[in-house]
C-alpha atoms as a PDB file:
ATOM      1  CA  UNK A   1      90.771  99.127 106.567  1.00  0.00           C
ATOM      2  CA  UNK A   2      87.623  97.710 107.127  1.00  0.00           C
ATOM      3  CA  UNK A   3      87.612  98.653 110.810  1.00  0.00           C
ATOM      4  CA  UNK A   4      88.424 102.320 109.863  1.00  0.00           C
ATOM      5  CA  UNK A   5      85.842 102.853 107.487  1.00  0.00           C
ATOM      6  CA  UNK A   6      83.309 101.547 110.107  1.00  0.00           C
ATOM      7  CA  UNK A   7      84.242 104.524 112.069  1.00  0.00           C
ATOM      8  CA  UNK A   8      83.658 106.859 109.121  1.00  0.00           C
ATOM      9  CA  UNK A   9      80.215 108.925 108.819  1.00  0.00           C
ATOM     10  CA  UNK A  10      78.869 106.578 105.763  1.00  0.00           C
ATOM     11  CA  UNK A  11      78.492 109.752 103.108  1.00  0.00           C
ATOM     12  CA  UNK A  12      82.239 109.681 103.774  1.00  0.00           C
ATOM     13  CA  UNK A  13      82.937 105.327 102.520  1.00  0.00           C
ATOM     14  CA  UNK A  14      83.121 105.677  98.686  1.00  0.00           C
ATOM     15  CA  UNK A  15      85.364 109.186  98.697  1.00  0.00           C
ATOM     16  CA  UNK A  16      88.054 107.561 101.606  1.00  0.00           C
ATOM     17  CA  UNK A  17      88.176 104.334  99.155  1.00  0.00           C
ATOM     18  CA  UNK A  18      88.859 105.871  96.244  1.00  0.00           C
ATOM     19  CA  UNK A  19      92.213 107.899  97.940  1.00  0.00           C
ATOM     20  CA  UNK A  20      93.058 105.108 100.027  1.00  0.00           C
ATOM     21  CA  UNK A  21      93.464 103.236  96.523  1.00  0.00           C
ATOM     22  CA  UNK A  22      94.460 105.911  94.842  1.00  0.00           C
ATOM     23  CA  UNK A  23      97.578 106.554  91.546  1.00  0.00           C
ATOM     24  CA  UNK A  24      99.843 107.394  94.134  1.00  0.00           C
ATOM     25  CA  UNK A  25      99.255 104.379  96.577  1.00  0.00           C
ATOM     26  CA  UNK A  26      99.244 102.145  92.950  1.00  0.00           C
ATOM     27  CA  UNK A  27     102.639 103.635  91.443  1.00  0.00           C
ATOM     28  CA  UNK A  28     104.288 103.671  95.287  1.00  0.00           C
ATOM     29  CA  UNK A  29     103.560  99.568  96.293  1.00  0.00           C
ATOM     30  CA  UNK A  30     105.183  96.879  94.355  1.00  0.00           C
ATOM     31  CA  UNK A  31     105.945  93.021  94.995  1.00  0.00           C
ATOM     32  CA  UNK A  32     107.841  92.370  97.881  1.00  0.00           C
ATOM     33  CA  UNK A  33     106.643  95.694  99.959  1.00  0.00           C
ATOM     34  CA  UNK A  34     105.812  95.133 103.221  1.00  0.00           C
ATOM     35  CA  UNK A  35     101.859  94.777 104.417  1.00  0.00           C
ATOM     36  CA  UNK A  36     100.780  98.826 104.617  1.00  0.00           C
ATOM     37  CA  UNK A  37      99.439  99.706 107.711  1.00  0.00           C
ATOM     38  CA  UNK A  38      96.431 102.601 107.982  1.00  0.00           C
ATOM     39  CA  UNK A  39      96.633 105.576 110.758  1.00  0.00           C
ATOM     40  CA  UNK A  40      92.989 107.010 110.934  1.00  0.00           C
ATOM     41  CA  UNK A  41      93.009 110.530 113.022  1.00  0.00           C
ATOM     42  CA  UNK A  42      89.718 110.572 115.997  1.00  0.00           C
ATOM     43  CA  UNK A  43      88.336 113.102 114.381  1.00  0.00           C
ATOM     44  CA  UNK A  44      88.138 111.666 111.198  1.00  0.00           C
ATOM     45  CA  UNK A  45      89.890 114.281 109.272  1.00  0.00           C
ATOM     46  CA  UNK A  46      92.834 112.960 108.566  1.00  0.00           C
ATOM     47  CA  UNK A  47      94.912 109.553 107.480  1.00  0.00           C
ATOM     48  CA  UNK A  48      98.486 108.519 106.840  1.00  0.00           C
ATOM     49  CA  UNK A  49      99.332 105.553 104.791  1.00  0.00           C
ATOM     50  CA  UNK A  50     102.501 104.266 105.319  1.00  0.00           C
ATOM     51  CA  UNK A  51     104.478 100.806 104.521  1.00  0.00           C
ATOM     52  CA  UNK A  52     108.258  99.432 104.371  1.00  0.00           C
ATOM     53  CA  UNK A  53     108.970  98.521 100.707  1.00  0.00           C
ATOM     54  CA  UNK A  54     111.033  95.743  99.552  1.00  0.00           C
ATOM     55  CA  UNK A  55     114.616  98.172  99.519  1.00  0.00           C
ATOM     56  CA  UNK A  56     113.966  99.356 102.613  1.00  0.00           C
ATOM     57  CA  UNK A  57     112.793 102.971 102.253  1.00  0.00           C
ATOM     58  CA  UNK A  58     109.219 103.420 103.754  1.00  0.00           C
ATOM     59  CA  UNK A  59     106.141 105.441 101.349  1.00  0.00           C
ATOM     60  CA  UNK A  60     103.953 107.123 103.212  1.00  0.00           C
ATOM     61  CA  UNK A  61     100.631 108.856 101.879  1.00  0.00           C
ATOM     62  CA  UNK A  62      98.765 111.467 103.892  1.00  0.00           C
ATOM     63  CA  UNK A  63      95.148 111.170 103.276  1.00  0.00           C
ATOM     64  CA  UNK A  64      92.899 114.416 104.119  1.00  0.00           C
ATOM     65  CA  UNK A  65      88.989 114.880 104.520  1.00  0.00           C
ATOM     66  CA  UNK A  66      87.984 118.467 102.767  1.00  0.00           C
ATOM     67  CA  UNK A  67      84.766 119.772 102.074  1.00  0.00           C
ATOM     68  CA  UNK A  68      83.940 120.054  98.577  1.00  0.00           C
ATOM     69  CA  UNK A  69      81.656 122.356  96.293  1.00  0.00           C
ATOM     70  CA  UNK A  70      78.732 121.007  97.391  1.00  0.00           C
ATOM     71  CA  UNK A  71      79.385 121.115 100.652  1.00  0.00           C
ATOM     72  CA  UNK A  72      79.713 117.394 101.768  1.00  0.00           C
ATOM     73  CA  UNK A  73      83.430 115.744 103.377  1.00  0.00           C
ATOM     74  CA  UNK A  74      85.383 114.201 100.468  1.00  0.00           C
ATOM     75  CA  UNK A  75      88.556 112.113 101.126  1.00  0.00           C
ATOM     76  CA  UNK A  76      91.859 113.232  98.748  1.00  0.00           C
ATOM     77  CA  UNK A  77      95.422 112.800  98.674  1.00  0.00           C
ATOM     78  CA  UNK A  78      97.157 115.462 100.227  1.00  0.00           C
ATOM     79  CA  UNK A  79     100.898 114.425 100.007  1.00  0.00           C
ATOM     80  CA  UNK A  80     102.918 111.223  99.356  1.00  0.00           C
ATOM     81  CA  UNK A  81     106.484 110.303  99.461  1.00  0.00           C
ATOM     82  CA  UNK A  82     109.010 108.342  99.965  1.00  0.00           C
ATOM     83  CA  UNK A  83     111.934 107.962 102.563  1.00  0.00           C
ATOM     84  CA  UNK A  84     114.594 106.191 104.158  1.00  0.00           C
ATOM     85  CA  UNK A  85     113.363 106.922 107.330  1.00  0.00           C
ATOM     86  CA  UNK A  86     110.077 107.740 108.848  1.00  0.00           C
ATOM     87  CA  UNK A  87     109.203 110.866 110.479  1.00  0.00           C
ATOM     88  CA  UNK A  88     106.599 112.432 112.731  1.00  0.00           C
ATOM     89  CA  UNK A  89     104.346 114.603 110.450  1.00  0.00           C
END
């Protein structure tokens, strides 16, 4: 993650920390899930989140940069779920 966020304008760093660890990331990844692995898009709109847990399913959380009221990028949790099989989104 560290890499990722060095690629990130800096205004950006506290906002994309705060969804990467977000509820959904906390209630989705328990003991025995496999390490999650971090998809940053070039243009630094967009993330997915995605790791194999322990049963074999795979949660994946879309991460999205918006611009917010006062008109600066802010990092949020767009969707999250969980499946037996990953997808191309």
């Amino acid at each position: 993650m560290e890499d990722s966020l060095n690629t990130l304008p800096r205004e950006e760093h506290s906002s994309f920390i705060a969804a990467y660890y977000s509820n959904e990331r906390r209630t989705m990844l328990e003991t025995g899930d496999i390490m999650p692995a971090l998809l940053l898009h070039p243009d630094h709109t967009k993330a997915i989140l995605f790791w194999e847990k322990l049963d074999g399913t795979y949660a994946i959380i879309t991460l999205e940069s918006q611009i917010n009221a006062n008109n600066k990028p802010e990092w949020d949790v767009s969707h999250s779920w969980i499946t037996k099989q990953p997808s191309s989104t």
